[in-house]
N, C-alpha and C. Protein backbone atom coordinates (compact mmCIF):
# COMPACT_ATOMS: atom_id res chain seq x y z
N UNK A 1 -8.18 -27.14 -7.36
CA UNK A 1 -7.10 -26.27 -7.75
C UNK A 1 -7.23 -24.95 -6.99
N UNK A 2 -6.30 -24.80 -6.63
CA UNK A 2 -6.34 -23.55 -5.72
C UNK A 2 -5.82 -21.73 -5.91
N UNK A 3 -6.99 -21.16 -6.09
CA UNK A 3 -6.81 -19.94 -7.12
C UNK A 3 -5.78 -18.55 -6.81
N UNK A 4 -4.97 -18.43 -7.67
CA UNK A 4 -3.83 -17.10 -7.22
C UNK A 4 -4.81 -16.01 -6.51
N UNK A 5 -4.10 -15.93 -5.09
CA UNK A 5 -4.32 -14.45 -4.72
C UNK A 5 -4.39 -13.34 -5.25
N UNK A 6 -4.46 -11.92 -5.32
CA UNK A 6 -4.29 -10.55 -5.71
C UNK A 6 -3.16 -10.15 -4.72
N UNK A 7 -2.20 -10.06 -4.95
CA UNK A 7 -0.41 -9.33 -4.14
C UNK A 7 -1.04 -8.20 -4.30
N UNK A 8 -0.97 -7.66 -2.93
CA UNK A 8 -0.67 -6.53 -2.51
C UNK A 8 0.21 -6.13 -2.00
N UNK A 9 0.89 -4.71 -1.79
CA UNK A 9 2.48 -4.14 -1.45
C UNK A 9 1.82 -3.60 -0.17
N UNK A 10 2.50 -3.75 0.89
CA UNK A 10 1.95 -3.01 2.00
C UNK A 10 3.08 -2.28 2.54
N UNK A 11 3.21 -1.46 3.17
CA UNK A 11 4.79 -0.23 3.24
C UNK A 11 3.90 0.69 4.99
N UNK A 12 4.56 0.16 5.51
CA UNK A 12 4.31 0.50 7.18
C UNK A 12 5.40 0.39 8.09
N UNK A 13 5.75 1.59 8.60
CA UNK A 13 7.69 1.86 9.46
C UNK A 13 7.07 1.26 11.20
N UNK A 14 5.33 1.43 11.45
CA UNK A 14 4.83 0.90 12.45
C UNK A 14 4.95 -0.51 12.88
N UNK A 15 5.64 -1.10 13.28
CA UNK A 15 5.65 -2.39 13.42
C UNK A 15 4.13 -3.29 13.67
N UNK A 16 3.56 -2.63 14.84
CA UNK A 16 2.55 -3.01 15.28
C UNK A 16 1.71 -2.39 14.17
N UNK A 17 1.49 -1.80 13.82
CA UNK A 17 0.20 -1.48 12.32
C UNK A 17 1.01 -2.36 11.48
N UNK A 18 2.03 -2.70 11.31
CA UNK A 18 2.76 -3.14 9.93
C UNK A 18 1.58 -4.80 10.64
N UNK A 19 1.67 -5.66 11.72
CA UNK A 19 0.83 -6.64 11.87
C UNK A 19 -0.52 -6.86 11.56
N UNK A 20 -0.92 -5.67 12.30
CA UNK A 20 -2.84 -5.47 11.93
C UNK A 20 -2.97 -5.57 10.91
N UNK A 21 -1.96 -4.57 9.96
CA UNK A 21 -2.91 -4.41 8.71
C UNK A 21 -2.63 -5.64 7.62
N UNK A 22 -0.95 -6.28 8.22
CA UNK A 22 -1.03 -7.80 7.27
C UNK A 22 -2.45 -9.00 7.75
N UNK A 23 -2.20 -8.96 8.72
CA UNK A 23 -3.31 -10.25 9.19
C UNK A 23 -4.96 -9.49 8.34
N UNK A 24 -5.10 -7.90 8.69
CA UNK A 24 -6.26 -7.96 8.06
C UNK A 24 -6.45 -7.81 6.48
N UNK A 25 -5.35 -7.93 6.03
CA UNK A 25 -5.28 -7.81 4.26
C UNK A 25 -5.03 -9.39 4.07
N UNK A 26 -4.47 -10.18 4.95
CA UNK A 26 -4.66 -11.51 4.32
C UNK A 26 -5.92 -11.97 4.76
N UNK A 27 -6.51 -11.90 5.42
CA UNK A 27 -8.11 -12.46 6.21
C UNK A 27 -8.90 -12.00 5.51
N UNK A 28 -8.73 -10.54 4.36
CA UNK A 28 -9.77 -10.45 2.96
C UNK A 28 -9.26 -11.17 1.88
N UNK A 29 -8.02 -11.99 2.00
CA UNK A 29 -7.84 -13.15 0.80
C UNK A 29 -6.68 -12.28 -0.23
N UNK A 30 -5.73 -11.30 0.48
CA UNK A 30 -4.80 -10.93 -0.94
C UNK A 30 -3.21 -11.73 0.37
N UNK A 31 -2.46 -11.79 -0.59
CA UNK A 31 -1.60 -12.35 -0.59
C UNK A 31 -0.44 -11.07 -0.47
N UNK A 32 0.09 -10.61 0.88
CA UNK A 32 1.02 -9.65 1.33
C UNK A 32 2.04 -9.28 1.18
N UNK A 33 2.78 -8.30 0.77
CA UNK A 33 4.52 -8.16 0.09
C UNK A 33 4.44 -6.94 1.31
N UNK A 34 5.63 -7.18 2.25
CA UNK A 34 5.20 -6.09 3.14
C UNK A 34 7.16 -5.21 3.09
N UNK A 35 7.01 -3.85 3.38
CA UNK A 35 8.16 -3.30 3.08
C UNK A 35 7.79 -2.18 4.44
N UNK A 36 8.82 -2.25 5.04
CA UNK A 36 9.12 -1.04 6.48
C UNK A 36 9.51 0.42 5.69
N UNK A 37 10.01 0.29 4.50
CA UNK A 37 10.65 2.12 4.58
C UNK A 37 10.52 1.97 2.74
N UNK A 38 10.43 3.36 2.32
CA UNK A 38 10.13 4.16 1.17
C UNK A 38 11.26 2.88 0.04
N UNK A 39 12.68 2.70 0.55
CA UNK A 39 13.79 1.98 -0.34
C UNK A 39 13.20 0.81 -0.60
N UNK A 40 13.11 -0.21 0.13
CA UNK A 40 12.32 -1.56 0.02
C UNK A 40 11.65 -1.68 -0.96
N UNK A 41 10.52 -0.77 -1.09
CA UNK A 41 9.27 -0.38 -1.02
C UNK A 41 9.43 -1.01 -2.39
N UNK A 42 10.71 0.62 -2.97
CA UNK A 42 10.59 0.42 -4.52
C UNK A 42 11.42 -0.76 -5.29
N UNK A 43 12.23 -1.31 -3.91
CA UNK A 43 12.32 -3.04 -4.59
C UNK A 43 11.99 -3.77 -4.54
N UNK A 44 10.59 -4.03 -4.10
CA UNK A 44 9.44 -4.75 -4.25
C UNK A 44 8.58 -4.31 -5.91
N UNK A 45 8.33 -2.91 -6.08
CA UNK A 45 7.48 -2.43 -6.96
C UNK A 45 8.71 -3.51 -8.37
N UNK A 46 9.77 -2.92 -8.32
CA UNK A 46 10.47 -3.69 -9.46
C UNK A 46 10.24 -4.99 -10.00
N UNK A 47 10.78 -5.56 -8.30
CA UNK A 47 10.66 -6.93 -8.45
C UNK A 47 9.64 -7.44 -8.87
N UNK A 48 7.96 -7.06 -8.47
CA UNK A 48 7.44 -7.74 -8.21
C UNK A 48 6.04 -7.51 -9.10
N UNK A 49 5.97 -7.93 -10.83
CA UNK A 49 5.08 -7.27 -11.13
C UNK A 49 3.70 -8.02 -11.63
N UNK A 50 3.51 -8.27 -10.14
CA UNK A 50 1.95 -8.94 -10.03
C UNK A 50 1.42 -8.27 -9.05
N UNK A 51 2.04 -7.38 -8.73
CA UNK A 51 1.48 -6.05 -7.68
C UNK A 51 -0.01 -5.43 -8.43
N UNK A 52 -1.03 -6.19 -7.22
CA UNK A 52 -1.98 -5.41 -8.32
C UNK A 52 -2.81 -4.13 -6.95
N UNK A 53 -2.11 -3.54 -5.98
CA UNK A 53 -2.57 -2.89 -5.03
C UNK A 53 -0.79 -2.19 -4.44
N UNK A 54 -1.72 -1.76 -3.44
CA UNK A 54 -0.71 -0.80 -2.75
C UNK A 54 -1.61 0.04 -1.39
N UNK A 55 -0.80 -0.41 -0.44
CA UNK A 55 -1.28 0.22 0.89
C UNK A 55 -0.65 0.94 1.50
N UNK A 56 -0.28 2.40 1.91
CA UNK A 56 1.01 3.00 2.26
C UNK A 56 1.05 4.04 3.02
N UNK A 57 1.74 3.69 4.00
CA UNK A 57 2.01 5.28 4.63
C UNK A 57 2.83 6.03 3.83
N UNK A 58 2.68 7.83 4.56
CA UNK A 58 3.13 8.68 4.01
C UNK A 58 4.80 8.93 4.30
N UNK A 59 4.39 8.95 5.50
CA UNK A 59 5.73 9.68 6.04
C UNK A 59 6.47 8.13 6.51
N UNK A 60 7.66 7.52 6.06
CA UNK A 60 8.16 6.42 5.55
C UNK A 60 9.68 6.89 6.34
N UNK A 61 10.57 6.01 6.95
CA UNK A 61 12.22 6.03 7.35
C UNK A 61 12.67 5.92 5.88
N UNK A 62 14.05 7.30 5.63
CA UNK A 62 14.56 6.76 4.43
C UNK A 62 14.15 8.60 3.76
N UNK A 63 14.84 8.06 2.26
CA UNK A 63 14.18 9.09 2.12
C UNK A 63 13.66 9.26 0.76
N UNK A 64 12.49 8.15 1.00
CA UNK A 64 12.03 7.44 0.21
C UNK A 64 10.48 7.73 0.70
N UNK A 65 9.40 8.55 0.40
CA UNK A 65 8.01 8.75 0.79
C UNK A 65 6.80 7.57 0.44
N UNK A 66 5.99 7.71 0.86
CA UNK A 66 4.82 6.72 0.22
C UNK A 66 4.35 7.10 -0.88
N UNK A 67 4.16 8.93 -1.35
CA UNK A 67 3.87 9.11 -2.54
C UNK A 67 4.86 8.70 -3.66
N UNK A 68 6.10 8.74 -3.56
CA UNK A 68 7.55 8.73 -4.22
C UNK A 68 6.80 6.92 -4.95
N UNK A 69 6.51 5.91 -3.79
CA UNK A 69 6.19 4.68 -4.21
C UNK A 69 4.91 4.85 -4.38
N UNK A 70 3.90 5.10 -4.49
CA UNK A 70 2.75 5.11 -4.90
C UNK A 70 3.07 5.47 -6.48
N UNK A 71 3.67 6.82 -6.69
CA UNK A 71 3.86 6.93 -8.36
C UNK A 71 4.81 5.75 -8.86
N UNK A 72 6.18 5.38 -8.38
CA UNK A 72 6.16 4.42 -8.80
C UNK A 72 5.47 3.25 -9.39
N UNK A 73 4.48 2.70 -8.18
CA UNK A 73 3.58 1.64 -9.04
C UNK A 73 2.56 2.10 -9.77
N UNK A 74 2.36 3.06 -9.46
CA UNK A 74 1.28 3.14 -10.86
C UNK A 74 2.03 3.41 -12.22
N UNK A 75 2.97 3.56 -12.02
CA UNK A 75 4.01 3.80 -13.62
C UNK A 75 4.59 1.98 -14.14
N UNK A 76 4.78 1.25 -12.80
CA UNK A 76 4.63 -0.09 -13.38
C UNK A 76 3.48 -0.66 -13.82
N UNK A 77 2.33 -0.21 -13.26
CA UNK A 77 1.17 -1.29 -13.19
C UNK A 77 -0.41 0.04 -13.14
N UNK A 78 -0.44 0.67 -14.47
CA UNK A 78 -1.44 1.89 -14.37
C UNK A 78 -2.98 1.46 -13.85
N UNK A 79 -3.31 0.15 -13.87
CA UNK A 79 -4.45 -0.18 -13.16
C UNK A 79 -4.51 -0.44 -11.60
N UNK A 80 -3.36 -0.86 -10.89
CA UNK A 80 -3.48 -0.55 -9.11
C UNK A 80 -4.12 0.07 -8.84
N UNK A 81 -4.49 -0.63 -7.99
CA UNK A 81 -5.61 0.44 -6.82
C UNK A 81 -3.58 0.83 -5.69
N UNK A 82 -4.36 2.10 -5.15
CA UNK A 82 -3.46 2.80 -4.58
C UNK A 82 -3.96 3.75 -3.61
N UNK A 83 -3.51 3.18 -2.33
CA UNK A 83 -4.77 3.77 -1.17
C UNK A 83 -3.07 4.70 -0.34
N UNK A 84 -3.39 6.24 0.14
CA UNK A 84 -2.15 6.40 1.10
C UNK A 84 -2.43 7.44 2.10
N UNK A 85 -1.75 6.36 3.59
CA UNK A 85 -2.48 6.92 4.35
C UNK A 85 -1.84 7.72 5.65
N UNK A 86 -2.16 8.38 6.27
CA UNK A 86 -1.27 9.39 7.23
C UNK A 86 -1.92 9.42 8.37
N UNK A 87 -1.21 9.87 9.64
CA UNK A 87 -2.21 10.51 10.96
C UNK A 87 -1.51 11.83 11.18
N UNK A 88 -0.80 12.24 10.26
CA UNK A 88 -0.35 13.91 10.40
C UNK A 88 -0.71 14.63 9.36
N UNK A 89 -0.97 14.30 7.70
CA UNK A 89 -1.37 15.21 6.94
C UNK A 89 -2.01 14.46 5.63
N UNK A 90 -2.50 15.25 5.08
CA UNK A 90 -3.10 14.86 3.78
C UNK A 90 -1.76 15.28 2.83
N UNK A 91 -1.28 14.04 1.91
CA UNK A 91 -0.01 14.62 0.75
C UNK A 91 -0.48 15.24 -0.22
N UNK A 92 0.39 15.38 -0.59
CA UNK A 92 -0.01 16.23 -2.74
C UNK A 92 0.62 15.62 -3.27
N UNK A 93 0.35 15.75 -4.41
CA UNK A 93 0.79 14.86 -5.52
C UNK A 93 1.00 13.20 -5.63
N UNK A 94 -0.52 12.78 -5.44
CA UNK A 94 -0.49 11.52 -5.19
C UNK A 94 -0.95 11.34 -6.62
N UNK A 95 -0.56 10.13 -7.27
CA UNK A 95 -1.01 9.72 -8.80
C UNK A 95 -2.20 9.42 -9.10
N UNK A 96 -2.23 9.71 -10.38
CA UNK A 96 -3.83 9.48 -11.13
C UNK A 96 -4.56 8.61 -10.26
N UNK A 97 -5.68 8.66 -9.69
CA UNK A 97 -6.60 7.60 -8.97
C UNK A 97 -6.14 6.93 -8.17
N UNK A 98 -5.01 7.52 -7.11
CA UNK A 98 -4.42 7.44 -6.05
C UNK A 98 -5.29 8.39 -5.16
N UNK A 99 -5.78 7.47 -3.85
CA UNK A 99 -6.70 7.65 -3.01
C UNK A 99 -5.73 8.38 -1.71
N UNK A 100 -6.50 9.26 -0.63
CA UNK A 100 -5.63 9.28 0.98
C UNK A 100 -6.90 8.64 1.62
N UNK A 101 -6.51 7.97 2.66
CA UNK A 101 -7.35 8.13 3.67
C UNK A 101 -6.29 8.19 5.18
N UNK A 102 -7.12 8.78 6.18
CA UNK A 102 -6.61 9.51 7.04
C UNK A 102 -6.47 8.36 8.41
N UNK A 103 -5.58 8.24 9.11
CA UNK A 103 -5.57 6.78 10.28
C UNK A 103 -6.38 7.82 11.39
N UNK A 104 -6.63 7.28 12.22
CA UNK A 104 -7.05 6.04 12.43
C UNK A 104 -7.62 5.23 11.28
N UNK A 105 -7.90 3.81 10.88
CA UNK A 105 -8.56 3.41 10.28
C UNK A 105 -8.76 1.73 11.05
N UNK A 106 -10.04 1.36 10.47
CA UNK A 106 -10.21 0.04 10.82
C UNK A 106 -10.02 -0.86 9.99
N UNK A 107 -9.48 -1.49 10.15
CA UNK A 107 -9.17 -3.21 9.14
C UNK A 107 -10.27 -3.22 7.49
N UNK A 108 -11.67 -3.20 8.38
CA UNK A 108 -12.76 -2.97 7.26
C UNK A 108 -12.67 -1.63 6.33
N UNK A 109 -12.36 -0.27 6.40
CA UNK A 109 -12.02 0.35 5.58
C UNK A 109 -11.01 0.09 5.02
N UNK A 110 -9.93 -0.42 5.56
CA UNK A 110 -8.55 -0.23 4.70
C UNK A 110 -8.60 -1.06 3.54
N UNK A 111 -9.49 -2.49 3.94
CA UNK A 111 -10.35 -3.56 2.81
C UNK A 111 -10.90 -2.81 1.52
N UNK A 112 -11.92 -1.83 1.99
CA UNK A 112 -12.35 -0.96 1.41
C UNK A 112 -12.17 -0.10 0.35
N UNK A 113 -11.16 0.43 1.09
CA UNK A 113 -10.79 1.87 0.23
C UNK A 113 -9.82 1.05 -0.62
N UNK A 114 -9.58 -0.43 -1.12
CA UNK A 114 -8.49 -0.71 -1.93
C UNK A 114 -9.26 -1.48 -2.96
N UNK A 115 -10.77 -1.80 -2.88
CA UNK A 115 -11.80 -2.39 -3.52
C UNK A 115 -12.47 -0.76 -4.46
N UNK A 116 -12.86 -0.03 -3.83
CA UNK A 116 -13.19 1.22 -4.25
C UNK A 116 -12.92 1.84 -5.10
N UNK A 117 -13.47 2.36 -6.71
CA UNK A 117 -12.39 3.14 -7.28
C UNK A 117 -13.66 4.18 -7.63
């Protein structure tokens, strides 16, 4: 019998990072919901509530932010892990036990920092 993944939301406007970071979030075994811009994002969070993570850039097309969806899911789902990440700034007002980490990053941290609390 073959055991349910952990869904994770992944939200990247980078095409080419939007790849890396699916192949390396499925190659640690979670199962990928991937969204290009802030709107998507939060019709995935609706839809989809076996969201038990969240991987996200900040600065998002739209005008729709990564923090905007980061509070979102943690208001659906208050146990997510919630990692959000930038190569221009550190945000504010990221939710309760909502993490930043800063890009560059490698495949193995981004694993990381979503295991981490």
């Amino acid at each position: 019998m073959k055991t349910p993944r952990s869904v994770i939301l992944l939200v990247e406007d980078d095409p080419l990072i939007l790849i890396h970071s699916t192949m390396a979030l499925e190659d640690a075994g979670y199962e990928v919901v991937t969204a290009t811009d802030g709107e998507a994002a939060l019709t995935e969070v609706a839809r989809r509530p076996d969201l038990v993570a969240l991987f996200t850039d900040v600065d998002l097309a739209g005008p729709v932010d990564g923090v905007e969806v980061a509070t979102a899911l943690r208001l659906a789902n208050p146990h997510a892990s919630i990692v959000v990440t930038s190569g221009k700034h550190s945000p504010g007002g990221l939710p309760r036990g909502g993490r930043f980490m800063a890009k560059p990053y490698t495949a193995a941290e981004m694993c990381r920092a979503l295991t981490d609390r």
